[in-house]
PDB file of N, CA and C in Angstrom:
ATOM      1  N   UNK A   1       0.838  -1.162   0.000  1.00  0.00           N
ATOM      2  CA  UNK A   1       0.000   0.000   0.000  1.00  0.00           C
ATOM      3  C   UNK A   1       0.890   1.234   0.000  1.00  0.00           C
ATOM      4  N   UNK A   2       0.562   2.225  -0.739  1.00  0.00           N
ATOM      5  CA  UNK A   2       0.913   3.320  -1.175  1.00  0.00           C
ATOM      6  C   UNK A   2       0.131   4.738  -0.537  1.00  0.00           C
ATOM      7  N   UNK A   3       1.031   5.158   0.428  1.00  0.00           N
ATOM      8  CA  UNK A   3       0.107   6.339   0.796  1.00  0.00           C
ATOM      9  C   UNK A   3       0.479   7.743  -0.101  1.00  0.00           C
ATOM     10  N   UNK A   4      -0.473   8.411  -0.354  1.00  0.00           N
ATOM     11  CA  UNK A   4      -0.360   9.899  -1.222  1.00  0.00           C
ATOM     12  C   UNK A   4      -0.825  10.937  -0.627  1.00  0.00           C
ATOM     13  N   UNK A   5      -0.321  11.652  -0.729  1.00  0.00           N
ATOM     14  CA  UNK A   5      -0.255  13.284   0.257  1.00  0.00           C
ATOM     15  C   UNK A   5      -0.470  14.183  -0.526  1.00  0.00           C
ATOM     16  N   UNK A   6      -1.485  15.363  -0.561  1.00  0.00           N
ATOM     17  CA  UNK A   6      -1.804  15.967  -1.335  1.00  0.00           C
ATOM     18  C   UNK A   6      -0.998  17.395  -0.473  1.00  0.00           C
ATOM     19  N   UNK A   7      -0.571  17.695  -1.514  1.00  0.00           N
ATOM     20  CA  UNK A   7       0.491  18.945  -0.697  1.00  0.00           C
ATOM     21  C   UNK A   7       0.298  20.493  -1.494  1.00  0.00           C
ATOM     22  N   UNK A   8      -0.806  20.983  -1.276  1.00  0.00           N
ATOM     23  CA  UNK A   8      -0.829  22.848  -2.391  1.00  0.00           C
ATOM     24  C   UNK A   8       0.568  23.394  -2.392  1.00  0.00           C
ATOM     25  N   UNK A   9       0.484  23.814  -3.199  1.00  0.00           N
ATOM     26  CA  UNK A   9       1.522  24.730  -4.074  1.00  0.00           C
ATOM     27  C   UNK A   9       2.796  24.250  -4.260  1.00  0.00           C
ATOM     28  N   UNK A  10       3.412  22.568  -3.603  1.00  0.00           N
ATOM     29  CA  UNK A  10       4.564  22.507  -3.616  1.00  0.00           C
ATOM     30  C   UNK A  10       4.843  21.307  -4.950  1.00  0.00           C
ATOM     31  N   UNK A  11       6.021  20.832  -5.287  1.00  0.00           N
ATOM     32  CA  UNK A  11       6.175  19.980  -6.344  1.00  0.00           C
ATOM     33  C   UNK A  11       5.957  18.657  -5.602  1.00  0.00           C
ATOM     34  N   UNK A  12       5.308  18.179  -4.611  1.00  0.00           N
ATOM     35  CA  UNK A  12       4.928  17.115  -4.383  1.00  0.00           C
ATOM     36  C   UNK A  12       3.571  16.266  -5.303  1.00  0.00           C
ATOM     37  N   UNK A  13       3.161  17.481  -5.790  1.00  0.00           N
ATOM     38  CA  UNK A  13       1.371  16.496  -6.296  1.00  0.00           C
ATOM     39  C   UNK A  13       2.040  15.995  -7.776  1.00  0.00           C
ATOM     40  N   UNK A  14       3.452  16.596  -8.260  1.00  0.00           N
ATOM     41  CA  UNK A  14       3.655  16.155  -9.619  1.00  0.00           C
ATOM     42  C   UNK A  14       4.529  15.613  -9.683  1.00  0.00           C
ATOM     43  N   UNK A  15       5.141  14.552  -8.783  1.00  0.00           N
ATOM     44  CA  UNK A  15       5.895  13.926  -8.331  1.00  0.00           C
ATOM     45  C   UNK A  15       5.295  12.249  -8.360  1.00  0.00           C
ATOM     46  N   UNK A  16       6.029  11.500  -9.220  1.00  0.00           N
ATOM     47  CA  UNK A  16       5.450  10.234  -9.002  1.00  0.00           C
ATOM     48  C   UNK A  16       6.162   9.406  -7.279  1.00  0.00           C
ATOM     49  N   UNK A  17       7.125  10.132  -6.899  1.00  0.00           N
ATOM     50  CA  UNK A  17       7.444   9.481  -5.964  1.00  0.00           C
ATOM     51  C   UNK A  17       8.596  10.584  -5.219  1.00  0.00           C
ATOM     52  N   UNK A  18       8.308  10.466  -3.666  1.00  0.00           N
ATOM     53  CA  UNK A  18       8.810  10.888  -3.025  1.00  0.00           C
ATOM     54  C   UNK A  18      10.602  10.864  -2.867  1.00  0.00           C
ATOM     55  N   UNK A  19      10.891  10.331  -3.610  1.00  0.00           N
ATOM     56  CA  UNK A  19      12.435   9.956  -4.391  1.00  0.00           C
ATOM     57  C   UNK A  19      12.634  10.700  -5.058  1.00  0.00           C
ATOM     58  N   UNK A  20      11.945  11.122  -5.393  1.00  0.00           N
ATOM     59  CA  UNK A  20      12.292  12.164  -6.620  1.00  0.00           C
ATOM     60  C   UNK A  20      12.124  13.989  -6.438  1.00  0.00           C
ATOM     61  N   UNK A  21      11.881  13.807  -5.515  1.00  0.00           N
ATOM     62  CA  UNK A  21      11.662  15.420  -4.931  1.00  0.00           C
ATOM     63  C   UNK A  21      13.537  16.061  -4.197  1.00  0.00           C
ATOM     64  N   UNK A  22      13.410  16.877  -4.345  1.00  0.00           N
ATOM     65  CA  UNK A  22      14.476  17.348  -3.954  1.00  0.00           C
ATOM     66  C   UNK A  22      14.844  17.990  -2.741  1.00  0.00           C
ATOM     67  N   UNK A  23      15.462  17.572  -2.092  1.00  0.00           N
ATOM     68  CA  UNK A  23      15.194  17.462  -0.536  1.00  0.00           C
ATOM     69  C   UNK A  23      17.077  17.241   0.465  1.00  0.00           C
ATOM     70  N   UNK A  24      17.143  17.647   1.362  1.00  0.00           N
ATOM     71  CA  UNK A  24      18.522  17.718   2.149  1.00  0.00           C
ATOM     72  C   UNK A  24      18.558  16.409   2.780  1.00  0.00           C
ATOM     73  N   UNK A  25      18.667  15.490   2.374  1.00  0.00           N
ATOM     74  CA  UNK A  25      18.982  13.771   2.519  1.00  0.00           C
ATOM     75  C   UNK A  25      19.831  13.996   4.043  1.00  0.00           C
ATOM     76  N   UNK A  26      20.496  14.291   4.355  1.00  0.00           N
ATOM     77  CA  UNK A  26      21.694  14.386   5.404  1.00  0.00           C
ATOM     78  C   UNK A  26      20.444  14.771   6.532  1.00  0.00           C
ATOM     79  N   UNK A  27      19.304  15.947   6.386  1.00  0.00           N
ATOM     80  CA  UNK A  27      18.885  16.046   7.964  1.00  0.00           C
ATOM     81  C   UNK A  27      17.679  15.770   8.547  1.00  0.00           C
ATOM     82  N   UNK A  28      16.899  14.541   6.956  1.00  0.00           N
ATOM     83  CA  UNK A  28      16.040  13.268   6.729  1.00  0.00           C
ATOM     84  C   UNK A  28      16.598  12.012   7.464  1.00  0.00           C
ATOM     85  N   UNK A  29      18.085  11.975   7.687  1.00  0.00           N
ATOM     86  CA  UNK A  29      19.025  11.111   8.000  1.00  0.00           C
ATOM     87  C   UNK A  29      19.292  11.369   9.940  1.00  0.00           C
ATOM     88  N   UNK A  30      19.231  12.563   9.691  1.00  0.00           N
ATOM     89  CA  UNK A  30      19.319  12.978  11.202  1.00  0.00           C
ATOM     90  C   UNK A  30      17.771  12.858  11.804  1.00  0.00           C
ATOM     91  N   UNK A  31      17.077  13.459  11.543  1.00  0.00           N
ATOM     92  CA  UNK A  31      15.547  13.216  11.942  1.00  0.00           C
ATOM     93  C   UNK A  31      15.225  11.961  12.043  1.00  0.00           C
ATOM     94  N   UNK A  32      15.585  10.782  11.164  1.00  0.00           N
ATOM     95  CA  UNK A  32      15.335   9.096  11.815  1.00  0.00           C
ATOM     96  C   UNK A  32      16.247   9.221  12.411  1.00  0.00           C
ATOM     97  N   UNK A  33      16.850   8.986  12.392  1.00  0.00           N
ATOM     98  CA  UNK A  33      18.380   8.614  13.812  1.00  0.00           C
ATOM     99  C   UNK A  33      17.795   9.000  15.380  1.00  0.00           C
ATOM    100  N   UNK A  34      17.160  10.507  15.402  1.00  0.00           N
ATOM    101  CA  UNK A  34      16.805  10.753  16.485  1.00  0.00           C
ATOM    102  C   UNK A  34      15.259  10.342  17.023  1.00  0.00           C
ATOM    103  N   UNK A  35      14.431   9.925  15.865  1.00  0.00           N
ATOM    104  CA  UNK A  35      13.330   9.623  16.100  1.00  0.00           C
ATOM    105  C   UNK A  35      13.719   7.642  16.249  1.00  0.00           C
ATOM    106  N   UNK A  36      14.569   7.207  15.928  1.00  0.00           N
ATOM    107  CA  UNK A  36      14.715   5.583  15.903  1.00  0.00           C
ATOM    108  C   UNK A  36      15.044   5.465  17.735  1.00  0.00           C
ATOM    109  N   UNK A  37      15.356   6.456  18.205  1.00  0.00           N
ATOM    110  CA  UNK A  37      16.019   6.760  19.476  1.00  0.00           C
ATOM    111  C   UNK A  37      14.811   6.608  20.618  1.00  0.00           C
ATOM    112  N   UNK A  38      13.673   7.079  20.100  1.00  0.00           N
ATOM    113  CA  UNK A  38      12.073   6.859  20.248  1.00  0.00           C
ATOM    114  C   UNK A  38      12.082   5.005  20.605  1.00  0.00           C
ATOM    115  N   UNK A  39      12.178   4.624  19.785  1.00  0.00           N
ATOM    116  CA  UNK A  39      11.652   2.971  19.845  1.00  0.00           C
ATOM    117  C   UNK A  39      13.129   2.172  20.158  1.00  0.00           C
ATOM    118  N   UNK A  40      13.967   3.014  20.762  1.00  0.00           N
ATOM    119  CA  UNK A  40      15.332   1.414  20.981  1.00  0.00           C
ATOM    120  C   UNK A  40      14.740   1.253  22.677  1.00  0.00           C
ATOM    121  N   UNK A  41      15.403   0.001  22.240  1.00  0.00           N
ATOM    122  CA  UNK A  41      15.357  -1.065  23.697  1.00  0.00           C
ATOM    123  C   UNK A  41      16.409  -2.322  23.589  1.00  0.00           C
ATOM    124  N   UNK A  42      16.677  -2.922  24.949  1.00  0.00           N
ATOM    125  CA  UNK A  42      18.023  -3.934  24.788  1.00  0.00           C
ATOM    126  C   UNK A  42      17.736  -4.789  24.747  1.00  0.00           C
ATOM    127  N   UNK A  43      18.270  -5.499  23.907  1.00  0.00           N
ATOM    128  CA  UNK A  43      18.139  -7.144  24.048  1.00  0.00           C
ATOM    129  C   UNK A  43      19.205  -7.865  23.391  1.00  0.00           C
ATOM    130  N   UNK A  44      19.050  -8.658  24.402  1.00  0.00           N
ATOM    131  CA  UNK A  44      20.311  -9.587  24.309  1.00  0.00           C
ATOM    132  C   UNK A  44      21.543  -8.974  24.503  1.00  0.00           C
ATOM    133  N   UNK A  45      22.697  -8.944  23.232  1.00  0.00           N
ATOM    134  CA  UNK A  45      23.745  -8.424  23.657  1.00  0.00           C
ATOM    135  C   UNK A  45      23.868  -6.598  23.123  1.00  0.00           C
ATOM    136  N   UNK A  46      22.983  -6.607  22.095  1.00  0.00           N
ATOM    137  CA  UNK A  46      23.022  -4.865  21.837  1.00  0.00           C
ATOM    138  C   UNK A  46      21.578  -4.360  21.672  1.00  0.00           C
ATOM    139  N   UNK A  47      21.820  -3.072  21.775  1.00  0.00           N
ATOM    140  CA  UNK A  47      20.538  -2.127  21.796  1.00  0.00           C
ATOM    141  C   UNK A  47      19.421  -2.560  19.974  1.00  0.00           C
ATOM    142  N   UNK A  48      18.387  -2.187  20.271  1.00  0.00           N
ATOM    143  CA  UNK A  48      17.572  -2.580  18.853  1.00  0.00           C
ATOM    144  C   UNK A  48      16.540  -1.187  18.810  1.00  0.00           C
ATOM    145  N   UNK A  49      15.837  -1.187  17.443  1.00  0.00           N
ATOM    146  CA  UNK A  49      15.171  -0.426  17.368  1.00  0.00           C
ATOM    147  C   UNK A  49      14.216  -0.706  16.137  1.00  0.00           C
ATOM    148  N   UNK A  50      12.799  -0.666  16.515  1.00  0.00           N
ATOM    149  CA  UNK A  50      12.068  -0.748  15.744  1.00  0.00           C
ATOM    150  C   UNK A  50      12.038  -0.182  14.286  1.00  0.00           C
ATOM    151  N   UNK A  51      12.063  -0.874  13.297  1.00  0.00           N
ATOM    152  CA  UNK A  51      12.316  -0.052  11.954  1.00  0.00           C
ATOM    153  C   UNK A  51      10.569  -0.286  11.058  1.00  0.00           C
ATOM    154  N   UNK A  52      10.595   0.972  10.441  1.00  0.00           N
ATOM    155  CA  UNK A  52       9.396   1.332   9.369  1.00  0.00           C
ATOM    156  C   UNK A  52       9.912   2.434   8.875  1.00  0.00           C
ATOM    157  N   UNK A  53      10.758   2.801   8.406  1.00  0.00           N
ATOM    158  CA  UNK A  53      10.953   3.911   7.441  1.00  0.00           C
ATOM    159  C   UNK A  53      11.633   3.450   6.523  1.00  0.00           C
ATOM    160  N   UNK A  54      11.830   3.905   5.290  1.00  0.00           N
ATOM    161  CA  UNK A  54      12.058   3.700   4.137  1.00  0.00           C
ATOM    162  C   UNK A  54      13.397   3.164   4.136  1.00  0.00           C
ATOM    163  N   UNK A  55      13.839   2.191   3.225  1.00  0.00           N
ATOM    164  CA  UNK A  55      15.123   1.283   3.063  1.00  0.00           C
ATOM    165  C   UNK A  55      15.619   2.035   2.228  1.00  0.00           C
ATOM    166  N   UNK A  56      15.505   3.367   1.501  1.00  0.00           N
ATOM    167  CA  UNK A  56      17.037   3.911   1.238  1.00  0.00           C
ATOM    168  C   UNK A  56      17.690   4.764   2.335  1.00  0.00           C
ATOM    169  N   UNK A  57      16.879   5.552   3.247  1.00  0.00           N
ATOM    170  CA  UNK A  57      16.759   5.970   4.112  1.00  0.00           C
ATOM    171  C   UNK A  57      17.725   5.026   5.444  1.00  0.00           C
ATOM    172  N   UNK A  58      17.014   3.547   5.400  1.00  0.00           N
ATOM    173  CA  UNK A  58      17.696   3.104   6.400  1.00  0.00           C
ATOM    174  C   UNK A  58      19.048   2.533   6.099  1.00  0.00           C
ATOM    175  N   UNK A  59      19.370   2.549   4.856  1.00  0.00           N
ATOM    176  CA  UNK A  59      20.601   2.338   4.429  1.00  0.00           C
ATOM    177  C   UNK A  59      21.402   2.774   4.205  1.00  0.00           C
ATOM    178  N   UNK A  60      21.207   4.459   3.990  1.00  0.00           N
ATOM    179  CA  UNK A  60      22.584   5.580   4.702  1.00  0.00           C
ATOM    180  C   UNK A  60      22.733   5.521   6.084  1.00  0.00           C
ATOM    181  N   UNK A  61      21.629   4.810   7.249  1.00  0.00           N
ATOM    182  CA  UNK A  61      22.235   5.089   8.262  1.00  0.00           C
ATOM    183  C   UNK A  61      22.775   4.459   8.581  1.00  0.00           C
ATOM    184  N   UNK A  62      22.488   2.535   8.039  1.00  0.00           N
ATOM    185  CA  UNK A  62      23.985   1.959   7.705  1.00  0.00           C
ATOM    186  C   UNK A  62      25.113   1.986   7.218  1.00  0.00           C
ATOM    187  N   UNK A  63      25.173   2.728   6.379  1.00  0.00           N
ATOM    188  CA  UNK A  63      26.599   3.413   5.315  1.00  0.00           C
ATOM    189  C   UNK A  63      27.165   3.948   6.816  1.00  0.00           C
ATOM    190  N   UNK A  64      26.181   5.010   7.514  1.00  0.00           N
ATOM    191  CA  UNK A  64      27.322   5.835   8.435  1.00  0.00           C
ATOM    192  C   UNK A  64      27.904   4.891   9.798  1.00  0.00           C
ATOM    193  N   UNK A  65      27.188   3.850   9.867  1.00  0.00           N
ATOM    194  CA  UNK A  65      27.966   2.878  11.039  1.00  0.00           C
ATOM    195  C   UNK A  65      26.556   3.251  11.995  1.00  0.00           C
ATOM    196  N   UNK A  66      25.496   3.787  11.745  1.00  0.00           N
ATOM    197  CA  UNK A  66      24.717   3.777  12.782  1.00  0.00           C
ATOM    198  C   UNK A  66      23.716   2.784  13.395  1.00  0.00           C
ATOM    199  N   UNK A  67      23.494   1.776  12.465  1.00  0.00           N
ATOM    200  CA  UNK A  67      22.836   0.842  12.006  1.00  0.00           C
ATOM    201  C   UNK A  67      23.295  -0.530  11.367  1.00  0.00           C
ATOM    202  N   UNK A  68      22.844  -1.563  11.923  1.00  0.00           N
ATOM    203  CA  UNK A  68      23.905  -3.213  11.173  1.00  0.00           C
ATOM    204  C   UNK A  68      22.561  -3.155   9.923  1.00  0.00           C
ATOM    205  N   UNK A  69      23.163  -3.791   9.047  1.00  0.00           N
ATOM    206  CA  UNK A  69      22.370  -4.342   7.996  1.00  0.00           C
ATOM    207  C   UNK A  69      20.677  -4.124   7.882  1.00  0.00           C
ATOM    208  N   UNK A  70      20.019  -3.224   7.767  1.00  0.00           N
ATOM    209  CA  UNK A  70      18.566  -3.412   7.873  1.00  0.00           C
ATOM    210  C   UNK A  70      17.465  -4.060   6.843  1.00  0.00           C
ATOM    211  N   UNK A  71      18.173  -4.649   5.956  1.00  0.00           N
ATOM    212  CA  UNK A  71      17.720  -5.712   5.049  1.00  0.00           C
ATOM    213  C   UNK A  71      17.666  -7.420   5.757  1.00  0.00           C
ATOM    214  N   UNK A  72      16.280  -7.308   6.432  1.00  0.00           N
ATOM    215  CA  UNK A  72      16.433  -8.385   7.147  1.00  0.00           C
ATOM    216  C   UNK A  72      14.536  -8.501   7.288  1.00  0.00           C
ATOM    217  N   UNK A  73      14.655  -9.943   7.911  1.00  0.00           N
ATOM    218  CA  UNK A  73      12.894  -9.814   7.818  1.00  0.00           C
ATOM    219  C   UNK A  73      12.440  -9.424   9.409  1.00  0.00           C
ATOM    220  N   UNK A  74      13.363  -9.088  10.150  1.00  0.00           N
ATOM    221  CA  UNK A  74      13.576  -8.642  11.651  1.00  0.00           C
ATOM    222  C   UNK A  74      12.816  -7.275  12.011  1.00  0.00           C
ATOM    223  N   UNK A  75      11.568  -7.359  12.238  1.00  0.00           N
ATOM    224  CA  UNK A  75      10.764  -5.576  12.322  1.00  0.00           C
ATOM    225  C   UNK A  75      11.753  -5.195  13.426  1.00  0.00           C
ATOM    226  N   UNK A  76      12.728  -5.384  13.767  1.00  0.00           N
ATOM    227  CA  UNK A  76      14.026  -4.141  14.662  1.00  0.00           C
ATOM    228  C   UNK A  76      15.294  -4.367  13.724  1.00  0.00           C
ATOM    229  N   UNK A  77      15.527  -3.541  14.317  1.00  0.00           N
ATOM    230  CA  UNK A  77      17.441  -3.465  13.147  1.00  0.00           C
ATOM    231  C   UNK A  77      18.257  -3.389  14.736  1.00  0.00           C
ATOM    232  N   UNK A  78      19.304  -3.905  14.452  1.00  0.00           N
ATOM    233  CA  UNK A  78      20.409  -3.371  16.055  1.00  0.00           C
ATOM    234  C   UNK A  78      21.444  -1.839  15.271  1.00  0.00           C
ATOM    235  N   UNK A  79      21.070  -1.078  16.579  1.00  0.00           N
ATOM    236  CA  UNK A  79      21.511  -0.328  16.526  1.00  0.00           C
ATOM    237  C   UNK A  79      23.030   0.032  17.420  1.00  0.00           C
ATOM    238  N   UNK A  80      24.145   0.502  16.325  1.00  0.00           N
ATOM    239  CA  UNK A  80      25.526   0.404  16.970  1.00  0.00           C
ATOM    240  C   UNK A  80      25.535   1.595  18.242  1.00  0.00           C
ATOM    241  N   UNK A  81      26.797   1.272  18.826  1.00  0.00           N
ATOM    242  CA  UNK A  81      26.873   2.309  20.095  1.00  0.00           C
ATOM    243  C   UNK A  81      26.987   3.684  19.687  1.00  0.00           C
ATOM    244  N   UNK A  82      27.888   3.702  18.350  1.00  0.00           N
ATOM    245  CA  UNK A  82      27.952   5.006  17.863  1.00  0.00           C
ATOM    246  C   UNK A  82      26.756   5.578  17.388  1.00  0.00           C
ATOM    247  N   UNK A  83      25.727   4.894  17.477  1.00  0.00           N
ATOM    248  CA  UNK A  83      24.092   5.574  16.527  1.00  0.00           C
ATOM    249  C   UNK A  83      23.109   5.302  17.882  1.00  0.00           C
ATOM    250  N   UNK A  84      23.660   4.932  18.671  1.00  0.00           N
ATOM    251  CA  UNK A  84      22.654   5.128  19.791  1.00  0.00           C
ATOM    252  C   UNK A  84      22.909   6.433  20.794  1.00  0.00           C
ATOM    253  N   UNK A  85      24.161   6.864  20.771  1.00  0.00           N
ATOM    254  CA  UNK A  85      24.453   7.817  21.101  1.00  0.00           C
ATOM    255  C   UNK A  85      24.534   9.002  20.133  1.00  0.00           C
ATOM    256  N   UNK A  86      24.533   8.560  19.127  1.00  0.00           N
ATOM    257  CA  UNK A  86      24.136  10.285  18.112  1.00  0.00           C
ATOM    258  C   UNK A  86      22.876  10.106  18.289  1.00  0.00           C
ATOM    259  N   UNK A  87      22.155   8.892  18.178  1.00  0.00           N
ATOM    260  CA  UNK A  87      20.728   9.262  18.607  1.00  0.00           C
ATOM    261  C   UNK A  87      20.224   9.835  19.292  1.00  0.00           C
ATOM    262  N   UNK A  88      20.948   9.393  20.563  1.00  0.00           N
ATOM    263  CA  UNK A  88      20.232  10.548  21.656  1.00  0.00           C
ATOM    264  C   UNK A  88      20.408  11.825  21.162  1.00  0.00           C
ATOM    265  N   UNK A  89      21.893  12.133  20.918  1.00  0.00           N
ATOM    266  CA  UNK A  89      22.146  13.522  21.255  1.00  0.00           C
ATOM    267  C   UNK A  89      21.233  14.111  19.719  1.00  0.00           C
ATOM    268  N   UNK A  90      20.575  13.805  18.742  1.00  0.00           N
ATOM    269  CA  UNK A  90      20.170  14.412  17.827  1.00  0.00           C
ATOM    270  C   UNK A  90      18.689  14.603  18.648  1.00  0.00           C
ATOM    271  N   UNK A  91      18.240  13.745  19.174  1.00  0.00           N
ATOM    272  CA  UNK A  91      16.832  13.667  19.964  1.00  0.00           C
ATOM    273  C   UNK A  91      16.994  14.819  20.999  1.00  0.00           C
ATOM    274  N   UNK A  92      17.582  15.020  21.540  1.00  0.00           N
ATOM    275  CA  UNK A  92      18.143  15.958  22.418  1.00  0.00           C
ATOM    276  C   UNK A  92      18.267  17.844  21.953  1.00  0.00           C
ATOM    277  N   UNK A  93      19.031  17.508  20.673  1.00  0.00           N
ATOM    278  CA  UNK A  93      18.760  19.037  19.643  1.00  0.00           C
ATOM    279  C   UNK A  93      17.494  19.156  19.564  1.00  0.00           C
ATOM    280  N   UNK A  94      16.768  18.045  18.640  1.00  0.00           N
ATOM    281  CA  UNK A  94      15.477  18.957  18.016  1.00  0.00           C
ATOM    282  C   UNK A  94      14.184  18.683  18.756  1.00  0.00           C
ATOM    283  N   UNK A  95      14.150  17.688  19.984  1.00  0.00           N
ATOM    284  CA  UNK A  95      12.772  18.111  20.785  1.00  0.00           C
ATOM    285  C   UNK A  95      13.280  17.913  21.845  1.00  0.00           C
ATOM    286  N   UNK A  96      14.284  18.114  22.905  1.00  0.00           N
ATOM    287  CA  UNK A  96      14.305  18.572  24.071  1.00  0.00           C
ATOM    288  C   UNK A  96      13.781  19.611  24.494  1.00  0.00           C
ATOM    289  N   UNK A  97      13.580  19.869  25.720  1.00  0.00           N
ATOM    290  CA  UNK A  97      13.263  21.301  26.381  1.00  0.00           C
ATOM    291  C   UNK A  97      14.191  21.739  26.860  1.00  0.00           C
TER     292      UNK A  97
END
């Protein structure tokens, strides 16, 4: 299933896909990181975190070491020490008080 967003005046309605819009990838990248920070919890031997956002998306945050492999049939991905702690601290920038 395919959700569609009707968006006035912007180049979203003539857009076959949200891929294709032009957009700052790097703080789309930061905004999950700090929102994945939302749903981690421990288990076993490392931290995890519920995944539903988009697999190109979750695959720069594997490129950056923040994330193991999220091509898996696992609804959590494990999340590394280094991405659990930028997690916080990005969670921390944009909705702390």
């Amino acid at each position: 299933m395919r959700w569609v967003v009707s968006c006035p005046n912007t180049n979203l309605n003539n857009s076959n896909s949200f891929n294709e819009m032009d957009y700052d990838k790097e703080k789309v990248d930061e905004m999950m990181l700090a929102l994945l920070w939302l749903t981690m919890f421990d288990e076993g031997p490392g931290t995890r975190a519920w995944k539903g956002y988009d697999w190109e998306h979750m695959n720069r945050l594997h490129e950056k070491g923040y994330i193991d492999n999220p091509r898996s049939k696992n609804k959590s991905v494990i999340v590394t020490e280094e991405g659990k702690k930028r997690a916080e601290e990005l969670f921390n920038t944009y909705f702390g008080k």
